[in-house]
N, C-alpha and C. Protein backbone atom coordinates (compact mmCIF):
# COMPACT_ATOMS: atom_id res chain seq x y z
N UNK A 1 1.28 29.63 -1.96
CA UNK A 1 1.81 28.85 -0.84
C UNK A 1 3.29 28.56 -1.10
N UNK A 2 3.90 28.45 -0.51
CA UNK A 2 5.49 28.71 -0.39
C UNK A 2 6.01 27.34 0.36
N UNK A 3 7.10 26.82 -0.19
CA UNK A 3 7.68 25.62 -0.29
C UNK A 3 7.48 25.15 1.18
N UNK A 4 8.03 25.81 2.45
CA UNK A 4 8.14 25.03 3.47
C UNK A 4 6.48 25.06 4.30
N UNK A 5 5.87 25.80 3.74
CA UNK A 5 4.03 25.52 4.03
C UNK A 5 3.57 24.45 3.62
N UNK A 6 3.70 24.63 2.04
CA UNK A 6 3.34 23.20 1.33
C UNK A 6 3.73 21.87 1.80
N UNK A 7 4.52 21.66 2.27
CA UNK A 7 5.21 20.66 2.84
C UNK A 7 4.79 20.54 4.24
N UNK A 8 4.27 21.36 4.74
CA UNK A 8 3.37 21.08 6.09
C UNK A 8 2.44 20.48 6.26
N UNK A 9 1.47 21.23 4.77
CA UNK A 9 0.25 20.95 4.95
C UNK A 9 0.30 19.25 4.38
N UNK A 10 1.27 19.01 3.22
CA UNK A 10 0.96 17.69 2.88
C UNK A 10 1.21 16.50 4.24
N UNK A 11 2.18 16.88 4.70
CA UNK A 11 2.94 16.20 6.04
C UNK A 11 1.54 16.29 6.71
N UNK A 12 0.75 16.61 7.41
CA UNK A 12 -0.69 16.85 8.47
C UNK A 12 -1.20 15.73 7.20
N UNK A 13 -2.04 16.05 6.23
CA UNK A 13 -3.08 15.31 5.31
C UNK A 13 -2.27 13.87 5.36
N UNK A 14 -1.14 14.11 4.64
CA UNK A 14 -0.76 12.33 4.06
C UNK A 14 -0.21 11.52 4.94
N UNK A 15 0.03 12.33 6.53
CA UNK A 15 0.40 11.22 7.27
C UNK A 15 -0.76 10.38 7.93
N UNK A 16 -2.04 11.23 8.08
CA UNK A 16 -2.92 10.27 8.45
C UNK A 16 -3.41 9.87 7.75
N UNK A 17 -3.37 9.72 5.99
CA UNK A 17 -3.71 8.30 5.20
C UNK A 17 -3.06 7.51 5.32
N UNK A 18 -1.72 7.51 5.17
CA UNK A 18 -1.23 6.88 5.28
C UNK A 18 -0.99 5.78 6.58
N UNK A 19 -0.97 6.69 8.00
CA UNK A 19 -0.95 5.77 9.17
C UNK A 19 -2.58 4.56 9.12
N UNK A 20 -3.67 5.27 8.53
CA UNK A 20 -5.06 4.72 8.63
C UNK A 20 -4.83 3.50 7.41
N UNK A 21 -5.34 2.18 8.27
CA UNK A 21 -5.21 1.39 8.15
C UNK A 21 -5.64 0.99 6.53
N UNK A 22 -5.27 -0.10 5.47
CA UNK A 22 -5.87 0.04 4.06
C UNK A 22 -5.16 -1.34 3.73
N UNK A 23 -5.54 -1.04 2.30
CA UNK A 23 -4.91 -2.90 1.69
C UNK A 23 -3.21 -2.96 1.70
N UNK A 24 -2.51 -1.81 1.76
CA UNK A 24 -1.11 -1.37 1.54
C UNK A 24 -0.70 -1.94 3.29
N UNK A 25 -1.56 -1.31 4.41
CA UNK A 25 -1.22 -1.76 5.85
C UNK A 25 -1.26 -3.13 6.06
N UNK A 26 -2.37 -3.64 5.15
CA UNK A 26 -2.57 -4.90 5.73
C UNK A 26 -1.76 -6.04 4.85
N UNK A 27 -1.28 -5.84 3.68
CA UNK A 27 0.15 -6.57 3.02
C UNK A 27 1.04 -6.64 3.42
N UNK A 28 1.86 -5.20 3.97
CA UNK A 28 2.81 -4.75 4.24
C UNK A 28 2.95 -6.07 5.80
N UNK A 29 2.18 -5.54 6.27
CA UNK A 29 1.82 -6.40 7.51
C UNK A 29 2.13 -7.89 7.90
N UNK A 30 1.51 -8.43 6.41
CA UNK A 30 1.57 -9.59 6.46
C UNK A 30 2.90 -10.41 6.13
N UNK A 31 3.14 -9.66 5.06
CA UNK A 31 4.58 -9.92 5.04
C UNK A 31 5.83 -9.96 5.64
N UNK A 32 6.07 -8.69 6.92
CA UNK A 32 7.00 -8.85 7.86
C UNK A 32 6.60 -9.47 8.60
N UNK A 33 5.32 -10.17 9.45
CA UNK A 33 5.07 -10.83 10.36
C UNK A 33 5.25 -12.20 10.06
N UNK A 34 4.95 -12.80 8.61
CA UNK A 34 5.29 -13.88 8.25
C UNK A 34 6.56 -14.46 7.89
N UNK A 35 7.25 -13.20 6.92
CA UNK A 35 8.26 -13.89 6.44
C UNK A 35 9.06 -12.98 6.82
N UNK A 36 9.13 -11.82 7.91
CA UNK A 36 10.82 -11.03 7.53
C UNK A 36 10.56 -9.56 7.62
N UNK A 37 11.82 -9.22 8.06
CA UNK A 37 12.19 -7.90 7.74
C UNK A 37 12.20 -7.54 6.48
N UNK A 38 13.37 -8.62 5.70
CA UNK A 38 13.57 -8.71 4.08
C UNK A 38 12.33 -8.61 3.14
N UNK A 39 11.27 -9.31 3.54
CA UNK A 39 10.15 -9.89 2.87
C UNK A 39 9.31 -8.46 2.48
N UNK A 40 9.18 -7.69 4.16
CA UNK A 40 8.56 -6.51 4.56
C UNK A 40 9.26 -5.06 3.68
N UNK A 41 10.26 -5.26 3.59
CA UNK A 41 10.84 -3.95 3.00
C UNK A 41 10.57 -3.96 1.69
N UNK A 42 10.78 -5.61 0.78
CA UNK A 42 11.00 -5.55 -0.15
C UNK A 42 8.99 -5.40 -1.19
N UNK A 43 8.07 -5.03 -0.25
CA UNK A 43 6.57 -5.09 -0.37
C UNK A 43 6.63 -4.06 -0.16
N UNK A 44 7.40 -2.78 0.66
CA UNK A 44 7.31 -1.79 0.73
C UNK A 44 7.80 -1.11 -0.35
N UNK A 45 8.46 -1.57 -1.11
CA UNK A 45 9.63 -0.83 -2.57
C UNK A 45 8.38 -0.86 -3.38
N UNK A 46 7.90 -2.45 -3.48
CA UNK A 46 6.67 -2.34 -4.66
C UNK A 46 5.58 -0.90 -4.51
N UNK A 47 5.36 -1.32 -3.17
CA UNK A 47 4.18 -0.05 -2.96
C UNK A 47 4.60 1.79 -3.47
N UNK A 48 6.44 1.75 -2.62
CA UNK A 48 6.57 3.38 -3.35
C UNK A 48 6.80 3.13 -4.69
N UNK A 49 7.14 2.37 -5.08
CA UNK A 49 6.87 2.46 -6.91
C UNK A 49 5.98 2.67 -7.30
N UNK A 50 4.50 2.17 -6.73
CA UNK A 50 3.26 2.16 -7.67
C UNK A 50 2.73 3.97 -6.87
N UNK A 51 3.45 4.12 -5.78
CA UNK A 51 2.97 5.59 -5.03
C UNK A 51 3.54 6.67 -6.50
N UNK A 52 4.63 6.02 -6.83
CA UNK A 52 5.97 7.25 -7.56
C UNK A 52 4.66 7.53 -8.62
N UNK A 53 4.19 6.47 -9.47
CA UNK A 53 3.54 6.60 -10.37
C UNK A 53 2.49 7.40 -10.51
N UNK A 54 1.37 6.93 -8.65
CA UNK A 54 0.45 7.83 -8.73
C UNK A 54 0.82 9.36 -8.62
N UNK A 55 1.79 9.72 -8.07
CA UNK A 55 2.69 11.24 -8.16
C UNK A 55 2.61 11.59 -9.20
N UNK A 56 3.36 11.03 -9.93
CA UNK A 56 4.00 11.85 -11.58
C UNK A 56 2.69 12.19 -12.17
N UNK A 57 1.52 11.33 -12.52
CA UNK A 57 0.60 11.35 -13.28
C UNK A 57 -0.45 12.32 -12.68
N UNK A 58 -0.35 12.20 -11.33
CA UNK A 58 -0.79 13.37 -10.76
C UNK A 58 -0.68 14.80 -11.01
N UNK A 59 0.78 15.02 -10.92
CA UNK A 59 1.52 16.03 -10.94
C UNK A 59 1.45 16.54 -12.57
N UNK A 60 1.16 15.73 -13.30
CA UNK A 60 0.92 16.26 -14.65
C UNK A 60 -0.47 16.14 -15.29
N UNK A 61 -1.33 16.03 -13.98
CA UNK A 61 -2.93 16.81 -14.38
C UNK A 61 -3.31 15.39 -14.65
N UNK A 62 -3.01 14.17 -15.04
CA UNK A 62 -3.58 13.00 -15.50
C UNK A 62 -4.69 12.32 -15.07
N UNK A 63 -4.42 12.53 -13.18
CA UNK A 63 -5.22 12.30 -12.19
C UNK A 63 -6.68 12.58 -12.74
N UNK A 64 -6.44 14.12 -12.57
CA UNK A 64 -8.15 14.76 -12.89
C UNK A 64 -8.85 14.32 -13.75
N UNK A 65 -8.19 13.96 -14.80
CA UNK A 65 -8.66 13.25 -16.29
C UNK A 65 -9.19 11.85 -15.97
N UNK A 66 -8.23 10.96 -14.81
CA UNK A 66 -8.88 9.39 -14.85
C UNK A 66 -10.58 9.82 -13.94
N UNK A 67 -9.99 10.68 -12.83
CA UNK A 67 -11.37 10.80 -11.57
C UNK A 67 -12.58 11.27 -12.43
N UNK A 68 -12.49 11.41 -13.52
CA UNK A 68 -13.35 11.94 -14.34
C UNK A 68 -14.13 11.60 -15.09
N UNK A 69 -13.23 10.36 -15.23
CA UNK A 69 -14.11 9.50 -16.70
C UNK A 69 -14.73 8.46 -16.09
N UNK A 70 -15.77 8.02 -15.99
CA UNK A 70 -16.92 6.56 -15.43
C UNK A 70 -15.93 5.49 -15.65
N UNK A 71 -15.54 5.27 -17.07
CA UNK A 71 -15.18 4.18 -17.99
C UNK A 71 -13.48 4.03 -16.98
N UNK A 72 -12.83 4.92 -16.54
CA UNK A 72 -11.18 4.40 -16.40
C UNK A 72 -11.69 4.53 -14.88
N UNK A 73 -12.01 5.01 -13.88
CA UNK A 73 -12.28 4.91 -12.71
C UNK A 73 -13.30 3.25 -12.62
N UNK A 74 -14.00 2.79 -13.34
CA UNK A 74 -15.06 1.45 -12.88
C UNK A 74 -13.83 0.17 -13.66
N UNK A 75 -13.19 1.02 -14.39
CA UNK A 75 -11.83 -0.24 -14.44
C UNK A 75 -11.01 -0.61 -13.35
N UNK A 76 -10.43 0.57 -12.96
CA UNK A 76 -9.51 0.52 -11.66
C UNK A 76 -10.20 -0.14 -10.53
N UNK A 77 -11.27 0.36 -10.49
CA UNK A 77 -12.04 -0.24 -9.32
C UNK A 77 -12.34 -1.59 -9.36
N UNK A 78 -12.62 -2.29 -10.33
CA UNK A 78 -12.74 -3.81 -10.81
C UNK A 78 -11.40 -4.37 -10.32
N UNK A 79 -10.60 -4.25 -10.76
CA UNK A 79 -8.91 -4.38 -11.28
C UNK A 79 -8.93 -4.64 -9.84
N UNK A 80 -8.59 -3.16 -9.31
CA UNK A 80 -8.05 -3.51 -8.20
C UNK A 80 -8.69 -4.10 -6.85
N UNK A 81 -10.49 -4.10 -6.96
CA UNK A 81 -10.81 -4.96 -5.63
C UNK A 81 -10.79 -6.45 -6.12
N UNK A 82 -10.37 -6.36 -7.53
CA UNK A 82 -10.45 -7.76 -7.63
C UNK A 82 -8.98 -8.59 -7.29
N UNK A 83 -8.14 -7.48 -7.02
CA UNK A 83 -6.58 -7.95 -6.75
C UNK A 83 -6.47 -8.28 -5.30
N UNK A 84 -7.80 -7.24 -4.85
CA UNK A 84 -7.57 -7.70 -3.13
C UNK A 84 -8.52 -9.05 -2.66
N UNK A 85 -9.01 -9.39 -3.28
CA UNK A 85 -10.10 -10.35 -2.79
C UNK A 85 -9.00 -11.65 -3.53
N UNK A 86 -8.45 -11.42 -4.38
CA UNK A 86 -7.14 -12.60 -4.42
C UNK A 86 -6.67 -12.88 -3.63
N UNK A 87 -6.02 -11.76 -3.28
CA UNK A 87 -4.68 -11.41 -1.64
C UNK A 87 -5.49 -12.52 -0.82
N UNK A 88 -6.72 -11.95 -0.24
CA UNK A 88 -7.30 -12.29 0.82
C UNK A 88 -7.94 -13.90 0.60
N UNK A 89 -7.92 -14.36 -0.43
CA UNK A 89 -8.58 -15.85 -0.53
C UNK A 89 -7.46 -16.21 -0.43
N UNK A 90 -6.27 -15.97 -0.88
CA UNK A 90 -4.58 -16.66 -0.58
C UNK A 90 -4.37 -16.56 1.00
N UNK A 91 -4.62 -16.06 1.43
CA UNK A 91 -4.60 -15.59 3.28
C UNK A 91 -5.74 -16.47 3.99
N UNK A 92 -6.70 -17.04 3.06
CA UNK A 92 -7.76 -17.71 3.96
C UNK A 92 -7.48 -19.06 3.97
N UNK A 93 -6.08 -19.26 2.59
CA UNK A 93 -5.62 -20.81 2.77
C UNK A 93 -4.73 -21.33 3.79
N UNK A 94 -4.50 -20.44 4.61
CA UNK A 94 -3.66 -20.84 5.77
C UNK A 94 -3.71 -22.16 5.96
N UNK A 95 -2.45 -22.63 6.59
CA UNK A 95 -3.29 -24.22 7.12
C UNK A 95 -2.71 -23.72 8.93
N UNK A 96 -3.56 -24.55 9.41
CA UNK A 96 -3.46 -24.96 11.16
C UNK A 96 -2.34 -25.23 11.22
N UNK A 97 -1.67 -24.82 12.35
CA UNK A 97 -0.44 -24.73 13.48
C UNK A 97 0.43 -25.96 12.92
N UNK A 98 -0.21 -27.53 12.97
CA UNK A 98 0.51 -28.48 12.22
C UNK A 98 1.21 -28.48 11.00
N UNK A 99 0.34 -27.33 10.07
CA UNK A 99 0.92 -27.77 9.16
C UNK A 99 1.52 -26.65 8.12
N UNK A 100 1.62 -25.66 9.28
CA UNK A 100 1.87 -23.43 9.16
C UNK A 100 3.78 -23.44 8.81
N UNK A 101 4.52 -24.79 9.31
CA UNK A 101 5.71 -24.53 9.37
C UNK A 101 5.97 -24.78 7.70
N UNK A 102 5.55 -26.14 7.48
CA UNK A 102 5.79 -26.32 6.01
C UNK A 102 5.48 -25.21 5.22
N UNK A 103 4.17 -24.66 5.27
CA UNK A 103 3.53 -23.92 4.51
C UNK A 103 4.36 -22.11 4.89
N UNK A 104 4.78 -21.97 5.70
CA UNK A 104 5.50 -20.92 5.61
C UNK A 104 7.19 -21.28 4.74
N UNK A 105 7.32 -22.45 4.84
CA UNK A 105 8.49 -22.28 4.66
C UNK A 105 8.35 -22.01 3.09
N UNK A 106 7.54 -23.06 2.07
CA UNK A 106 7.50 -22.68 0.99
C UNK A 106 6.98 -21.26 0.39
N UNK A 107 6.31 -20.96 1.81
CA UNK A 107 6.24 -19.51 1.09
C UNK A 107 6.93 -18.69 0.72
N UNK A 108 8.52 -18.30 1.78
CA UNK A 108 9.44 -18.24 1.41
C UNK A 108 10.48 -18.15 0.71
N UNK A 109 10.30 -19.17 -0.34
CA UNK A 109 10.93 -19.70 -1.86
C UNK A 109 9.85 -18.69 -3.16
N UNK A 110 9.18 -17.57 -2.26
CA UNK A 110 8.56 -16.51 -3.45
C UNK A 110 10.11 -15.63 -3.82
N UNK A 111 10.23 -15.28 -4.94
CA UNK A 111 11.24 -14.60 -5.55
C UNK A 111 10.70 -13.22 -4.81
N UNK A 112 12.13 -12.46 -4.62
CA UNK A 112 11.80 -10.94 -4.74
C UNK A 112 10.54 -10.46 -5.22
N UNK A 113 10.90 -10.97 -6.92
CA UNK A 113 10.02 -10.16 -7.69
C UNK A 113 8.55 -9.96 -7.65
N UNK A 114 8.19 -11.62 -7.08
CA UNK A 114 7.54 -11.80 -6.65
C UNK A 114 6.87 -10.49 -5.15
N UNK A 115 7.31 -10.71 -4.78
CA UNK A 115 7.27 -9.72 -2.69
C UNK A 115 7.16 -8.54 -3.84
N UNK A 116 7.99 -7.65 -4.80
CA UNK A 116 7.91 -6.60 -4.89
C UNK A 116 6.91 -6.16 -5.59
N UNK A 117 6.25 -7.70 -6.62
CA UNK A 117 4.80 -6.92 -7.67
C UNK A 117 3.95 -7.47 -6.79
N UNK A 118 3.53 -7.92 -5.39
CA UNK A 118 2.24 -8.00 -4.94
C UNK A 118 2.05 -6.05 -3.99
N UNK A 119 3.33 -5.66 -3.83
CA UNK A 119 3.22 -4.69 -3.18
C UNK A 119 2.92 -2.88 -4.20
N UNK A 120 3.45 -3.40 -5.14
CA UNK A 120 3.27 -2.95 -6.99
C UNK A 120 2.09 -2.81 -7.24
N UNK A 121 1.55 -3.98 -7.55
CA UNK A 121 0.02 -4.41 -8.00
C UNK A 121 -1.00 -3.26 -6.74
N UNK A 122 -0.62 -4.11 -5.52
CA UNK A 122 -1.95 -3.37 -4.67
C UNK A 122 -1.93 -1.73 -3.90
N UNK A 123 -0.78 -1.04 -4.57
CA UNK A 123 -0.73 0.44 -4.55
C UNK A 123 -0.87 0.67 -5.78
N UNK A 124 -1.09 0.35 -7.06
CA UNK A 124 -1.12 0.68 -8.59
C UNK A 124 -2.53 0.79 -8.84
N UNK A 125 -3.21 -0.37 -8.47
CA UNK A 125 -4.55 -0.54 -8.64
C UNK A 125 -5.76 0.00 -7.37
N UNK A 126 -5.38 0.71 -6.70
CA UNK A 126 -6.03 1.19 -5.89
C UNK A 126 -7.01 2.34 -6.37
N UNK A 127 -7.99 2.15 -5.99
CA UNK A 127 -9.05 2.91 -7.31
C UNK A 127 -9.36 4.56 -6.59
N UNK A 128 -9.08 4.56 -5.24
CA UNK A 128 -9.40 5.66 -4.47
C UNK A 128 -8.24 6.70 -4.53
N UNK A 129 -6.57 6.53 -5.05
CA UNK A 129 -6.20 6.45 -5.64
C UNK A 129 -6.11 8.25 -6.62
N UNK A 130 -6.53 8.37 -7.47
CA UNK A 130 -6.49 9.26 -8.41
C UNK A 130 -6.60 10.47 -7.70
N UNK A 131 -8.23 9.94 -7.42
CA UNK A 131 -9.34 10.99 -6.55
C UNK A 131 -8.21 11.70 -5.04
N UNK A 132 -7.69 10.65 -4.79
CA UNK A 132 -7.14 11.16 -3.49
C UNK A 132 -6.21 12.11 -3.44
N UNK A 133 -4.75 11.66 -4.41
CA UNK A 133 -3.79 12.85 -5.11
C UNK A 133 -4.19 13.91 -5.80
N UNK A 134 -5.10 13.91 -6.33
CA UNK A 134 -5.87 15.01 -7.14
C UNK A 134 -5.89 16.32 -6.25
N UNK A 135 -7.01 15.57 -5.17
CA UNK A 135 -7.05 16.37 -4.05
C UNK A 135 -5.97 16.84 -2.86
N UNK A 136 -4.87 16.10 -2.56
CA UNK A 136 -3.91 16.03 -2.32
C UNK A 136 -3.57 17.19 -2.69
N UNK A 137 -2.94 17.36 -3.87
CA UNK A 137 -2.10 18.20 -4.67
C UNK A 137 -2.97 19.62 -5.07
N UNK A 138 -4.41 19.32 -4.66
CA UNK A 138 -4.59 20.80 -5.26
C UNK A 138 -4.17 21.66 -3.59
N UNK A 139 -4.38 21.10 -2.09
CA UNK A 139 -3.74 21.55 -1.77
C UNK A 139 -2.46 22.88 -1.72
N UNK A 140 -1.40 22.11 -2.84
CA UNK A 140 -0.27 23.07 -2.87
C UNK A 140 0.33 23.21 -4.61
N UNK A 141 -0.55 23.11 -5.21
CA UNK A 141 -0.04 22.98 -6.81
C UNK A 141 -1.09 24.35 -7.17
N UNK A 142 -0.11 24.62 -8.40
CA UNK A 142 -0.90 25.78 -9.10
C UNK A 142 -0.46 26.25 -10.03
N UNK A 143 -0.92 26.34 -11.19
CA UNK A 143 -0.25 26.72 -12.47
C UNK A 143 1.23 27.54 -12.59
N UNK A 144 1.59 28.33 -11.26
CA UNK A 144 2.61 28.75 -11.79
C UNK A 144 3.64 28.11 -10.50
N UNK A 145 3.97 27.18 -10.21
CA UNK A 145 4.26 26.41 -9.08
C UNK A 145 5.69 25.91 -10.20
N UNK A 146 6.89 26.30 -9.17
CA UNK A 146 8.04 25.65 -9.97
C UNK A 146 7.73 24.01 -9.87
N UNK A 147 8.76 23.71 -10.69
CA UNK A 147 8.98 22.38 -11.43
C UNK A 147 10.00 21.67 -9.74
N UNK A 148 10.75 22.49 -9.35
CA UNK A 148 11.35 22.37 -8.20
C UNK A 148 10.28 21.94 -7.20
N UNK A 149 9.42 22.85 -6.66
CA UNK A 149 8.31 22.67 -5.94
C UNK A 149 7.90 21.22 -6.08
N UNK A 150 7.25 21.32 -7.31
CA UNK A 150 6.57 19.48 -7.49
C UNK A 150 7.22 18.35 -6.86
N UNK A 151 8.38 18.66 -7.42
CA UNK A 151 9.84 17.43 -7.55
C UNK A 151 9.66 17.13 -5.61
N UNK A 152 9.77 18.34 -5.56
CA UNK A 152 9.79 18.07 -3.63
C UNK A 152 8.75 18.01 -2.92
N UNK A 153 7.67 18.46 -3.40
CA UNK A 153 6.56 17.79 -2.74
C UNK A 153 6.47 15.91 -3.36
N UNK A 154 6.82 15.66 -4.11
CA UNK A 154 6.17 14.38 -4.64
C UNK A 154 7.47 13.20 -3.76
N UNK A 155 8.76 13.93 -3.81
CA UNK A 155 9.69 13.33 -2.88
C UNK A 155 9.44 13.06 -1.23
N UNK A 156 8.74 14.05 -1.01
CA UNK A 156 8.38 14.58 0.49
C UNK A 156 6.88 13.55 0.98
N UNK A 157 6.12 13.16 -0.12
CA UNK A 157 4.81 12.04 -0.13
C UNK A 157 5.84 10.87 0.06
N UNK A 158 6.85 10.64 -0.24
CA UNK A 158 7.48 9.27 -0.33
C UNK A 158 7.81 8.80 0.66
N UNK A 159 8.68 9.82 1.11
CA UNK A 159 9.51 9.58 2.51
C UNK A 159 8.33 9.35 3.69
N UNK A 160 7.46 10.47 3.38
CA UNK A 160 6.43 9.69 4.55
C UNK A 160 5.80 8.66 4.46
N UNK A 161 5.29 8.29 3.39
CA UNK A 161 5.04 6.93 3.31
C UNK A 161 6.13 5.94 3.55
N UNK A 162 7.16 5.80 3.14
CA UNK A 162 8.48 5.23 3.56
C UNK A 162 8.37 5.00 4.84
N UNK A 163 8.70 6.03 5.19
CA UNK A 163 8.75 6.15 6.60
C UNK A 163 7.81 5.31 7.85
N UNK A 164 6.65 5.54 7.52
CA UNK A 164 5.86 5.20 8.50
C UNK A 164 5.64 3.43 7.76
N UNK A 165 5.64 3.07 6.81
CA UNK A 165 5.80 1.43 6.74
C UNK A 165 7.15 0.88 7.44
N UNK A 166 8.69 1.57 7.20
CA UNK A 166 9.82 1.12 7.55
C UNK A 166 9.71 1.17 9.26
N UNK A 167 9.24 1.84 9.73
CA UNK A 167 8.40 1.56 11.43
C UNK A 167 8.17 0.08 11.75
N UNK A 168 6.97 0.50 10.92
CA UNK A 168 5.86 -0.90 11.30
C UNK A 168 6.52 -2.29 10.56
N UNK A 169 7.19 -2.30 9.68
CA UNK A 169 8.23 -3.18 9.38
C UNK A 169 9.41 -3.81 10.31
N UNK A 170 10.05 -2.84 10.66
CA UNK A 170 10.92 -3.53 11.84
C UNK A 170 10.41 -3.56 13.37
N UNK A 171 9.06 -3.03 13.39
CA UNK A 171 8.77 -3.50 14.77
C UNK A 171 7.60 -4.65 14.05
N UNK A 172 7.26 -5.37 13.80
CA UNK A 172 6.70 -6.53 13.35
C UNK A 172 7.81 -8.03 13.11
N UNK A 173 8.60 -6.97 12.72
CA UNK A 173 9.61 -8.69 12.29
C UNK A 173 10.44 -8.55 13.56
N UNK A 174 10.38 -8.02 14.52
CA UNK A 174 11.25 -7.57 15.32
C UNK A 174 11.04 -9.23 16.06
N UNK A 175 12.30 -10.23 16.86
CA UNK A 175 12.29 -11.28 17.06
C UNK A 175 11.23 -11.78 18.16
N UNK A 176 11.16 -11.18 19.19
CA UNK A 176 10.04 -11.05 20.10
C UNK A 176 8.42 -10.92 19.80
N UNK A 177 8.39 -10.00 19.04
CA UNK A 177 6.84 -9.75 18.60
C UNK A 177 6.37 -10.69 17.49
N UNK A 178 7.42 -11.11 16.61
CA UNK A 178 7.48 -12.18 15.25
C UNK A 178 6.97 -13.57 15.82
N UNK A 179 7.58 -13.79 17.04
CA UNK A 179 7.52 -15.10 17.57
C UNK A 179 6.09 -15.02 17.96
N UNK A 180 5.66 -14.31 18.92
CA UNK A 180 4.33 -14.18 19.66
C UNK A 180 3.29 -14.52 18.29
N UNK A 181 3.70 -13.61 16.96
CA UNK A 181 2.15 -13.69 16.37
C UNK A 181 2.89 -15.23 15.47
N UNK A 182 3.64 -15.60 15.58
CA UNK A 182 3.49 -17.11 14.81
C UNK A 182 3.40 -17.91 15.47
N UNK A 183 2.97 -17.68 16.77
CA UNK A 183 2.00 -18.92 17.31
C UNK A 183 0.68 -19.22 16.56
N UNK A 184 0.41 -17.73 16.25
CA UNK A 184 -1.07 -17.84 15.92
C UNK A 184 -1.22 -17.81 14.56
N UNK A 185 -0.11 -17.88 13.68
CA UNK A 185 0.17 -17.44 12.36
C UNK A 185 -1.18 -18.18 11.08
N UNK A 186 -1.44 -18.99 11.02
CA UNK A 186 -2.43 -19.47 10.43
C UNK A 186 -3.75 -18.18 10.97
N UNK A 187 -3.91 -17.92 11.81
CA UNK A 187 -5.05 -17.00 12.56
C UNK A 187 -4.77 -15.61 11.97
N UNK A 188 -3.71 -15.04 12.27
CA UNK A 188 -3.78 -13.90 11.51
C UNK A 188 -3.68 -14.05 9.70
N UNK A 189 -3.22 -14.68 9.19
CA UNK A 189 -3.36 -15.05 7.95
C UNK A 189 -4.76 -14.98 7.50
N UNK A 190 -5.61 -15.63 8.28
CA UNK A 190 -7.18 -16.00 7.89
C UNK A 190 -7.89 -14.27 8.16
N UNK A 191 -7.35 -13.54 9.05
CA UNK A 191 -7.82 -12.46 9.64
C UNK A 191 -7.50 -11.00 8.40
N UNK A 192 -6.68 -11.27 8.39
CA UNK A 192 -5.90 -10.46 7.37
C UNK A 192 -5.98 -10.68 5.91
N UNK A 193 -6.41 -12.36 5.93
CA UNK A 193 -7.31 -12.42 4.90
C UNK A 193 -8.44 -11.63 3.91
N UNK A 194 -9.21 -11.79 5.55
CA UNK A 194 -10.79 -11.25 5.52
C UNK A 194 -10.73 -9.78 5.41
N UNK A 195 -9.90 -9.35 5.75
CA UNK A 195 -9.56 -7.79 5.74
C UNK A 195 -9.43 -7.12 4.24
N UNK A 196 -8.64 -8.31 3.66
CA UNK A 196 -7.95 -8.16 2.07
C UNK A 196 -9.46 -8.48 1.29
N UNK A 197 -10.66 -9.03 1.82
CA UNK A 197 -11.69 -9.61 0.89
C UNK A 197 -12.60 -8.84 1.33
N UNK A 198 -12.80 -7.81 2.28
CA UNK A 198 -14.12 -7.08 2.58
C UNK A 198 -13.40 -5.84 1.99
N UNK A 199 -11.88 -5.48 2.27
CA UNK A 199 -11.79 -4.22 1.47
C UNK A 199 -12.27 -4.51 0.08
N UNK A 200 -11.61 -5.92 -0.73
CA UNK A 200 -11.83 -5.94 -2.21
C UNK A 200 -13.24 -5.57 -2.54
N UNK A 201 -14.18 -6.63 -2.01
CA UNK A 201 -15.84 -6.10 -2.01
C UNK A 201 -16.19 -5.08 -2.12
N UNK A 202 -16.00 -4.02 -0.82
CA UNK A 202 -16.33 -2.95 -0.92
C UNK A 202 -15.63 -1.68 -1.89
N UNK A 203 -14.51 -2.22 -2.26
CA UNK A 203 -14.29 -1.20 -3.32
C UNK A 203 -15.03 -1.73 -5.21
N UNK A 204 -15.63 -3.07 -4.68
CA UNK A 204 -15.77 -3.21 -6.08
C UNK A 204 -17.59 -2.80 -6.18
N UNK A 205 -18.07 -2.81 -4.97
CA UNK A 205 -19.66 -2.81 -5.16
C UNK A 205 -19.82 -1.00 -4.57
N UNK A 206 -19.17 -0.47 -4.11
CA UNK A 206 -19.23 1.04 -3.98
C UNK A 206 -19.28 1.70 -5.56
């Protein structure tokens, strides 16, 4: 398969994981609707960091080795539905309309670093994850596949992921649509919550 194929076929596969909704949509989410454009981008950096990672390790066969073993796949899977059922009990503390202004505002006063390792954490620990790039990549990888090739397919996973969060990022914080859902902001918090605690569940009891 030849560079500008490969890059087709990943473009068709990884844009509809990526558009289909997951714990990465529903952070990402929460964050520009609550706090920002700023808030939103900077949850999106965490996430292609922890994406870069699943790439490289991919790309150097590592993948196949975790999807493989009981013992490092029932870790990840612990790990990480247990990171989302956090998310989502922090989302169920909303308080009511009275008392959403205070409570957003201190939310606010989270550091960067903060915004960038919750978006870190819940693309790192994603247990579906390995299995998925594995498959991904056998796609267009193959023992004698330049080093060039890789580099640009694994660049080419980014940008679309990039891409399609930096969308849904500025049309969420966008001033009009921002306003509408912080009427209800305690409501989607609790919603988006539950979203963050039935994914965690189900990735931890699957």
């Amino acid at each position: 398969m030849d560079l500008f194929e490969g890059l087709l076929t990943l473009t068709a596969i990884h844009f509809i994981a990526t558009a289909s909704p997951g714990p990465e949509f529903v952070l990402i989410s929460k964050e520009a609707l609550q706090n920002g454009r700023r808030a939103g981008f900077i949850c999106l950096v965490g996430t292609m960091t922890g994406l870069l990672i699943h790439i490289l390790y991919s790309a150097f066969g590592l993948a196949a080795i975790i999807s493989r073993s009981p013992e490092a796949m029932l870790a990840i899977q612990m790990m990480g539905g247990s990171y989302l059922v956090y998310l989502g009990l922090m989302g169920l503390k909303a308080k009511p309309s009275d008392q959403s202004d205070q409570t957003a505002g201190e939310y606010k006063h989270r550091s960067d670093w903060q915004l960038f390792r919750s978006g870190f954490i819940c693309d790192l620990l994603n247990p579906k994850a390995p299995i998925y790039y594995v498959a991904l990549f056998t796609f267009v990888l193959s023992p004698d596949v330049p080093a060039s090739h890789m580099a640009a397919y694994g660049i080419w996973i980014m940008l679309i992921h990039g891409s399609w969060f930096s969308v849904m990022v500025v049309l969420l914080s966008n001033p009009v649509v921002n306003t509408k859902f912080r009427r209800m902001g305690h409501w989607i918090d609790r919603i988006l919550g539950g979203a963050m605690i039935a994914m965690g569940v189900k990735i931890i009891t699957t």
